[in-house]
Protein backbone atom coordinates (compact mmCIF):
# COMPACT_ATOMS: atom_id res chain seq x y z
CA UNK A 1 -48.05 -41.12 94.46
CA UNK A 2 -45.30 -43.43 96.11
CA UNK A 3 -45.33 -44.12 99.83
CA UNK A 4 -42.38 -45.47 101.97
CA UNK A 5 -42.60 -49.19 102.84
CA UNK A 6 -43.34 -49.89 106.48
CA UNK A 7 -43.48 -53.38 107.99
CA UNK A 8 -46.94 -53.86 109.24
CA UNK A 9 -48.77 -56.80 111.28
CA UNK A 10 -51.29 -57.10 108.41
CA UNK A 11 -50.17 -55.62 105.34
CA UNK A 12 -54.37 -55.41 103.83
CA UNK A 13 -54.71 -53.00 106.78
CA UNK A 14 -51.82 -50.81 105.98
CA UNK A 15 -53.16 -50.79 102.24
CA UNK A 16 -56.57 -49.71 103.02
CA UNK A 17 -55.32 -47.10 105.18
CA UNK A 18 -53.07 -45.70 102.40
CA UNK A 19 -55.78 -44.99 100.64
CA UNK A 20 -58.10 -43.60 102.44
CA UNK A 21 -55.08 -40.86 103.28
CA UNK A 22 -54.84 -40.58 99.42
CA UNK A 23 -58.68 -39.74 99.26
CA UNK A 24 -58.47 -37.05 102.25
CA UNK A 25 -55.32 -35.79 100.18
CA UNK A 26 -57.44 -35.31 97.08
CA UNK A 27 -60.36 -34.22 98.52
CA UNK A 28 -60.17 -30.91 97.94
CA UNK A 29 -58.82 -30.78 94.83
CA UNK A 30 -61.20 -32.76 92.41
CA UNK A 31 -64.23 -35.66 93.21
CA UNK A 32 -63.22 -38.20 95.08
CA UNK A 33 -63.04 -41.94 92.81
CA UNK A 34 -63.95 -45.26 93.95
CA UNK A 35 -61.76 -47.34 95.17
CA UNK A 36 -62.43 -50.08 92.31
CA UNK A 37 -61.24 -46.89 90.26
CA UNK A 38 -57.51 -47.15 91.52
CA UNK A 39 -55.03 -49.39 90.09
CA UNK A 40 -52.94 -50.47 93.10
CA UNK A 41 -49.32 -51.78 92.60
CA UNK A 42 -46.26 -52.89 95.03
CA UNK A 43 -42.44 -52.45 94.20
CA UNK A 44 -39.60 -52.21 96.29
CA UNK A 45 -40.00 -49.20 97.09
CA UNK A 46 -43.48 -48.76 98.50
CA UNK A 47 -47.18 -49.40 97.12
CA UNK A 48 -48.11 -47.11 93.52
CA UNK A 49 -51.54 -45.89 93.48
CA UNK A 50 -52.64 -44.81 90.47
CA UNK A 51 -56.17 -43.54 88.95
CA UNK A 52 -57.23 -46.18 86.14
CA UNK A 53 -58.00 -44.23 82.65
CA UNK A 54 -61.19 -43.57 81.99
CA UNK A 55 -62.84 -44.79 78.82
CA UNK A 56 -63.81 -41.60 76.28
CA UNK A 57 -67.16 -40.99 75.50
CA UNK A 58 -68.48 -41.44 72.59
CA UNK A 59 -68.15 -39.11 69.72
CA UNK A 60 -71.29 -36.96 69.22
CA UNK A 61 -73.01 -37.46 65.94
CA UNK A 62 -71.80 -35.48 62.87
CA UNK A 63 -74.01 -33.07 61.40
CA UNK A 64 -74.33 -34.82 58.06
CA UNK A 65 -75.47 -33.25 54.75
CA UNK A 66 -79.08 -34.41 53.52
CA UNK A 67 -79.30 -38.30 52.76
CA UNK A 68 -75.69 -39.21 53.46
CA UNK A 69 -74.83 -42.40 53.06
CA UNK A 70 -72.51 -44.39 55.43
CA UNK A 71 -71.52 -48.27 55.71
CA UNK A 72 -73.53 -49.75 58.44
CA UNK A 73 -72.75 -53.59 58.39
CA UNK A 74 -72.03 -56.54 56.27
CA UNK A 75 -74.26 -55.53 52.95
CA UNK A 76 -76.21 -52.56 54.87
CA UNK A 77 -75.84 -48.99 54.00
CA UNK A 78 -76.95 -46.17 56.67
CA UNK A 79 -78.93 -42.81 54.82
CA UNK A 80 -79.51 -40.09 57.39
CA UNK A 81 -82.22 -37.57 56.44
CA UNK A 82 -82.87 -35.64 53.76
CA UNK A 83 -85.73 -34.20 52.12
CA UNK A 84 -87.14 -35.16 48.59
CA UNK A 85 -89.45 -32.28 47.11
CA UNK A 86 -90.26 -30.65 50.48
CA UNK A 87 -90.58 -34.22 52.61
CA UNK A 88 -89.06 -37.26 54.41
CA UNK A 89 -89.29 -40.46 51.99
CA UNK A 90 -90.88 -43.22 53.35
CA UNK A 91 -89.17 -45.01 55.92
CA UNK A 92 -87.34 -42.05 57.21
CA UNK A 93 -87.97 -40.98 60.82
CA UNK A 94 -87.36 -37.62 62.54
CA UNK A 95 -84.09 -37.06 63.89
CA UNK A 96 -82.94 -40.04 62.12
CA UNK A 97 -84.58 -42.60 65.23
CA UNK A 98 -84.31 -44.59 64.22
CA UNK A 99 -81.84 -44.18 61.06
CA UNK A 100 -83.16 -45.46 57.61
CA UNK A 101 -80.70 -48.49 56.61
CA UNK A 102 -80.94 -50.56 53.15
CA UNK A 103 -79.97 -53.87 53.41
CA UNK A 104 -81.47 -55.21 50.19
CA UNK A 105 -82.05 -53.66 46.48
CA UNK A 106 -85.36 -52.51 45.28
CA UNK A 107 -86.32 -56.08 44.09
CA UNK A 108 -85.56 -57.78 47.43
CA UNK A 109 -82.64 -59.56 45.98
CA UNK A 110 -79.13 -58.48 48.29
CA UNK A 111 -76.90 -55.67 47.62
CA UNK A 112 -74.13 -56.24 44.78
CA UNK A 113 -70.33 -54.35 44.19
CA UNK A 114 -71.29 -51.63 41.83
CA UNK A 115 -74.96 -50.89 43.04
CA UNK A 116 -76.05 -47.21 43.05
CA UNK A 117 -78.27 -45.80 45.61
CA UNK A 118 -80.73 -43.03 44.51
CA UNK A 119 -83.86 -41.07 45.24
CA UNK A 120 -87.12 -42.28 43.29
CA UNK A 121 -90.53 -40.15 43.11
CA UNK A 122 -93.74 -40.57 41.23
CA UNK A 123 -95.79 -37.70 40.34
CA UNK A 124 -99.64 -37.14 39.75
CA UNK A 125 -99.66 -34.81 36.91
CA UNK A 126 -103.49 -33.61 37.70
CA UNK A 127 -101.33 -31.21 39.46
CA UNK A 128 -104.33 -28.93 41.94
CA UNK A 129 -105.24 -25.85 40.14
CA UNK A 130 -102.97 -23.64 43.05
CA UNK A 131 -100.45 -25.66 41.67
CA UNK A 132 -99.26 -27.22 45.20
CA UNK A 133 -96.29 -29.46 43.88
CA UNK A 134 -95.56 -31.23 47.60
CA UNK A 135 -98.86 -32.59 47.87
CA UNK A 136 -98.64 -33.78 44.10
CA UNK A 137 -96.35 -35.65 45.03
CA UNK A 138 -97.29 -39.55 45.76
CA UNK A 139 -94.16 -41.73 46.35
CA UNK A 140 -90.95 -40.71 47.76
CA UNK A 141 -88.42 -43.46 48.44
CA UNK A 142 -84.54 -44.15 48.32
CA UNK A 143 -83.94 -47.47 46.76
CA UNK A 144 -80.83 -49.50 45.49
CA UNK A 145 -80.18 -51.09 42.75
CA UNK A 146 -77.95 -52.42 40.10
CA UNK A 147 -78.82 -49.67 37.72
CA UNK A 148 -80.64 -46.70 38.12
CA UNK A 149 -84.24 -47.44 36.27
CA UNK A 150 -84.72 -44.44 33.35
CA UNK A 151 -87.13 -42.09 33.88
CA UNK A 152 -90.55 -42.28 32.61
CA UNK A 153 -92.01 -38.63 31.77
CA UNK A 154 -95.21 -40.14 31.07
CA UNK A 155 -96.44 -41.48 34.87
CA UNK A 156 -93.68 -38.80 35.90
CA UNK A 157 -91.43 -41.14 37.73
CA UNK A 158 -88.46 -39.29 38.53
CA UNK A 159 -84.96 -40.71 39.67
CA UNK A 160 -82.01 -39.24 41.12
CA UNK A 161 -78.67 -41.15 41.76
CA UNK A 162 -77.25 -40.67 45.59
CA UNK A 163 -74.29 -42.78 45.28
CA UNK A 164 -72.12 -45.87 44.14
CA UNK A 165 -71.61 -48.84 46.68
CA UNK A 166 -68.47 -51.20 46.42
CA UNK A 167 -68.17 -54.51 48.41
CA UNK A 168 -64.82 -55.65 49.31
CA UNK A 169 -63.96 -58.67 50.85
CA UNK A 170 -64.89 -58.27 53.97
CA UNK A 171 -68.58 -56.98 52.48
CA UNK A 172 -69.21 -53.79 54.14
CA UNK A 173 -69.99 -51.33 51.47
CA UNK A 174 -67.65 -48.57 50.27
CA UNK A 175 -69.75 -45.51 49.34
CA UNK A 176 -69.02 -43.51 46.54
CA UNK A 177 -71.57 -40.45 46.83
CA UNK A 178 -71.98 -37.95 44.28
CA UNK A 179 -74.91 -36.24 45.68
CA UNK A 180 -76.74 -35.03 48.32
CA UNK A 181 -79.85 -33.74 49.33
CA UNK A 182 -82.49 -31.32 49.55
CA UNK A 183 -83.70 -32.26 46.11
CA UNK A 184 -86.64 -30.50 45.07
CA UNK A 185 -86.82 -29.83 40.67
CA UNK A 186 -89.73 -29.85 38.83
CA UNK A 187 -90.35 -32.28 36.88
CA UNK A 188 -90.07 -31.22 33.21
CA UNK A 189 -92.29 -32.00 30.48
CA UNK A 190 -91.94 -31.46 26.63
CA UNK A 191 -91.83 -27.85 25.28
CA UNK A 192 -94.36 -27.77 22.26
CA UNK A 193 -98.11 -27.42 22.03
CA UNK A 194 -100.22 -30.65 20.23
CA UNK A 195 -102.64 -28.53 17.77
CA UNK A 196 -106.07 -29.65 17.59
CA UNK A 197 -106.83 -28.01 14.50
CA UNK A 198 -108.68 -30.03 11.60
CA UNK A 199 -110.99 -29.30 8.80
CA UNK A 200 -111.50 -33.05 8.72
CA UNK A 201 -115.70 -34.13 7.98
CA UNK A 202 -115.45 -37.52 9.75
CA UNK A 203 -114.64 -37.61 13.83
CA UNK A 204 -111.46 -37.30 14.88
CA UNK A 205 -109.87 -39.74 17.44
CA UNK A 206 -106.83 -37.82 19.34
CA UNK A 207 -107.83 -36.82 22.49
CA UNK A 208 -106.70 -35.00 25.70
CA UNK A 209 -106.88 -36.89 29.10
CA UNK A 210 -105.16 -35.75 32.04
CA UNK A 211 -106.11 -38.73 34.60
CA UNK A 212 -106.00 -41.51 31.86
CA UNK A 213 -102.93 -41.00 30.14
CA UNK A 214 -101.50 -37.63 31.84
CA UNK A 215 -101.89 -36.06 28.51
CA UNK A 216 -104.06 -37.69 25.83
CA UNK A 217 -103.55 -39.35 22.76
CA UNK A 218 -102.35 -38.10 19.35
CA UNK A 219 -104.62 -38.91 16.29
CA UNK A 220 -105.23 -42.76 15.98
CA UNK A 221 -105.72 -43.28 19.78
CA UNK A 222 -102.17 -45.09 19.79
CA UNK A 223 -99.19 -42.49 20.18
CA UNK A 224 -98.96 -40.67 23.18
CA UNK A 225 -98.63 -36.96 23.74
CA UNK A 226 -96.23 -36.60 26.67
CA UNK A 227 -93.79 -36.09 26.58
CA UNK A 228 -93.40 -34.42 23.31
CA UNK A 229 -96.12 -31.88 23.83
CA UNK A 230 -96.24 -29.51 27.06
CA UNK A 231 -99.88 -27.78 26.12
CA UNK A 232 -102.51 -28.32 23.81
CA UNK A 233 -103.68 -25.64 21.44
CA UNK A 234 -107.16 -25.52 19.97
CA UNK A 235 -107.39 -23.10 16.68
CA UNK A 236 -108.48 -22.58 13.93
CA UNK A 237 -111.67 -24.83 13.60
CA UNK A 238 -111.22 -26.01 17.20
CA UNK A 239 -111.62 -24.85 20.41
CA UNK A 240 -114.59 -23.58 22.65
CA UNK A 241 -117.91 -22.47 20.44
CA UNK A 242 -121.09 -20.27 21.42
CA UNK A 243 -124.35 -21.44 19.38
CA UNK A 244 -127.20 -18.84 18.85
CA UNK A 245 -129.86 -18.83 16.35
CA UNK A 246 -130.40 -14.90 14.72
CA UNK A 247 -133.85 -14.93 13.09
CA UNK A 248 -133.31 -17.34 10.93
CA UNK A 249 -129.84 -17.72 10.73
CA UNK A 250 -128.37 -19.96 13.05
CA UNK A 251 -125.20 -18.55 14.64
CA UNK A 252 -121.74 -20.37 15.51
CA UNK A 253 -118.82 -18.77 16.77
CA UNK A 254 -115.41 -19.79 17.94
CA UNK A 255 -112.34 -18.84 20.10
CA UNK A 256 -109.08 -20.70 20.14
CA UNK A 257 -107.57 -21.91 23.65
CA UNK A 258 -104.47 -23.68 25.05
CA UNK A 259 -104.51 -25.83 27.97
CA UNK A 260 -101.23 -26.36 29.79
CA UNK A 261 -99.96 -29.97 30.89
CA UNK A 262 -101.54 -29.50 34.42
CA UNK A 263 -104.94 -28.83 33.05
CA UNK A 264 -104.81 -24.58 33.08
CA UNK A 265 -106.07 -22.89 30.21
CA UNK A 266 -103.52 -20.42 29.31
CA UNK A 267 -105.01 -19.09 26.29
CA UNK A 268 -108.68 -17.82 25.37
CA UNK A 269 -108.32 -15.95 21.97
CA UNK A 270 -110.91 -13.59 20.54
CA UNK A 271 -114.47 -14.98 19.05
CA UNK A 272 -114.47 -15.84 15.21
CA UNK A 273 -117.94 -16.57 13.25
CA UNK A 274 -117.58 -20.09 11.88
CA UNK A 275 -121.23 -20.30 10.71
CA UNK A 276 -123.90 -17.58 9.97
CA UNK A 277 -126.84 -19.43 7.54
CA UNK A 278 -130.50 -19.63 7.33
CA UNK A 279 -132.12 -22.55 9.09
CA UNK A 280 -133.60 -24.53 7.52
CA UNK A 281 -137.15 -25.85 9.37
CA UNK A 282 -138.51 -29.27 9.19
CA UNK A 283 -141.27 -30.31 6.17
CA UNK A 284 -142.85 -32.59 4.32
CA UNK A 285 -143.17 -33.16 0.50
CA UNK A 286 -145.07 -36.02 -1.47
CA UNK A 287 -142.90 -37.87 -4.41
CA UNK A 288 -145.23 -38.88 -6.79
CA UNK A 289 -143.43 -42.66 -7.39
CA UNK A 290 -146.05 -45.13 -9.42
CA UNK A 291 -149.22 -44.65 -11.49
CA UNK A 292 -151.93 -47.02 -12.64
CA UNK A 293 -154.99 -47.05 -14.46
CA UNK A 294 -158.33 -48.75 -12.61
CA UNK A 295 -161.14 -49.11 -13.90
CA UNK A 296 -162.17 -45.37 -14.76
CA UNK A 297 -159.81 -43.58 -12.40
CA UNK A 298 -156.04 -42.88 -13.29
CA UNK A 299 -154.12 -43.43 -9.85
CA UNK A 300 -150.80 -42.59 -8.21
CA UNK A 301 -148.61 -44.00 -5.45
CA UNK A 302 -146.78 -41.23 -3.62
CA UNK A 303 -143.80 -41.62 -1.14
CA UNK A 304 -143.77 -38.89 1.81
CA UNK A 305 -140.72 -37.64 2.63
CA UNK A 306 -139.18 -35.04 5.25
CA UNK A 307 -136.49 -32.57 4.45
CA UNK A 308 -133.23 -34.43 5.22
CA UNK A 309 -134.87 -37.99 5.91
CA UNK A 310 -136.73 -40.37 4.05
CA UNK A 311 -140.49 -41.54 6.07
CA UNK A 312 -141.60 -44.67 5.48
CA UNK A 313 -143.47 -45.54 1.63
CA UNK A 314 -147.46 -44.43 1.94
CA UNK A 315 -148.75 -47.40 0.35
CA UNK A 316 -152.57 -46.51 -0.44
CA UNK A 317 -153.45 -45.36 -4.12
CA UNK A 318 -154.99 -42.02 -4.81
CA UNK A 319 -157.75 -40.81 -7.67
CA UNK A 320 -156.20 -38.11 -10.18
CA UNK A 321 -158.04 -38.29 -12.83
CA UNK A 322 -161.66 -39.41 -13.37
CA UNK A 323 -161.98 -40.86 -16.72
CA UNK A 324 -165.01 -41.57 -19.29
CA UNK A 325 -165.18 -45.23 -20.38
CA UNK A 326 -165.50 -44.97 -24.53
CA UNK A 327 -168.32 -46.82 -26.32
CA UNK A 328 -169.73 -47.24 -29.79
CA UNK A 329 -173.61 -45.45 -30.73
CA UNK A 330 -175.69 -47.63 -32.85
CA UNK A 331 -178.02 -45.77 -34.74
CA UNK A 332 -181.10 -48.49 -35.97
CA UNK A 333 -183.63 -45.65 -36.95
């Protein structure tokens, strides 16, 4: 809005009062600025005044899909929220406040061109018998590094890559992502049951351990199960047994089972009789083992033993026979 140029005793007066007829001009038509908001020029042809433009706002924040990953500085990434088997990994704060940033790899050592970014979790396979997965869970974290580490199906340590960083000149990071979030799989296991099944007579050493190992050990105590064995199956001679003497007979009987890899039993197959034979009860018998002659007695030496174990040598010498000591009659009629 232009105004004609007057000549005026003080020309700061005539200014000010230009303006404050521009303000009773606008008045009415949208909130009045401040003056400081004007920019005020002078031509030939009058004094310009002209509202100064305004800065924008900022844009609001995108609505990002789970764990995106965004440049955030010189080596520093920026990974909104996402949720890794039903939960925020550590570091992660509601409503991203404050956002979760990387600025180093797992190791501590600083980012690198050519670094991926992905999700890592650890599982405790003594999974609770309602089978509650989240809470099984005991590390969530998104880490960096210059390789994603291979999974290990034995502790269950699960990862999943987010995305590929590059570092140009100028070192802030040029994502690459290839995936996003929720992530929530099961961890899988191996598909075939380890038999316990042997007709072996001395002990065997494989064994099933769910805290130890996660899953046992096969025979030998040296090769693990997981993860080439899902369940365990006990047949055959194996398995859980009922003991009960029948007169007597003493009684054994069997039934076959499978336990899965979180500790359920699966299977409980039908009782078989593994052993139906007489007892046999506890008693003594004496060995005859030496015999001597003394004096006029014939002795033996006898060694008491018990059915299935061998008692200590009784050392004391026992009359069998009494004997009559010969002589020679001399008749002297």
């Amino acid at each position: 809005m232009a105004f004609p140029s007057k000549p005026e005793p003080a020309k700061n007066g005539w200014i000010n009062r230009s303006i404050e007829r521009f303000k009773a001009w606008a008045y009415s038509r949208q909130p009045i600025p401040n003056q400081q908001d004007f920019d005020v020029t002078e031509g030939v042809d009058g004094v310009r005044f002209s509202i100064k433009k305004k800065l924008l706002p900022p844009e609001p924040k995108r609505e990002h899909r789970e764990f995106h990953i965004e440049a955030a500085g010189s080596k520093k990434l920026r990974v909104f929220n996402g949720t890794l088997f039903g939960r925020l990994p550590t570091g992660f704060s509601a409503n991203d406040d404050p956002v979760f940033e990387i600025t180093a790899r797992a190791d501590g050592s600083p980012l690198q061109s050519g670094d991926k970014v992905y999700a890592k979790i650890t599982w405790n396979r003594t999974v609770p018998y309602l089978g509650d997965t989240v809470n099984s869970i005991t590390t969530r974290t998104i880490e960096a590094a210059a390789a994603v580490p291979a999974d290990d199906l034995q502790t269950v340590t699960r990862h999943y890559q987010l995305a590929t960083i590059t570092l140009p000149a100028s070192n802030v990071p040029i994502v690459s992502q290839t995936r996003w979030g929720p992530i929530d799989d099961l961890p899988g296991t191996g598909r075939w049951n380890y038999t316990m099944n042997s007709a072996s007579t001395s002990a065997q050493t494989d064994y099933w351990d769910l805290i130890y190992t996660n899953k046992g050990k096969q025979a030998g105590g040296v090769t693990d199960l997981a993860p080439s064995y899902e369940s365990i199956q006990m047949a055959g001679t194996c398995g859980w047994t009922r003991f009960v003497q029948d007169g007597t007979n003493l009684k054994i009987f069997l039934r076959g089972c499978v336990i899965n890899s979180i500790g359920q039993i699966t299977y409980m197959g039908p009782e078989s009789v593994l052993f139906n034979k007489p007892v046999v009860c506890e008693t003594t018998v004496d060995v005859l083992v030496g015999l001597r002659l003394d004096g006029t007695q014939l002795q033996g030496q006898y060694k008491t033993i018990t059915v299935n174990a061998s008692a200590t040598a009784s050392p004391e010498w026992r009359n069998l026979i009494p004997l009559t000591a010969s002589g020679t009659t001399i008749d002297v009629s």
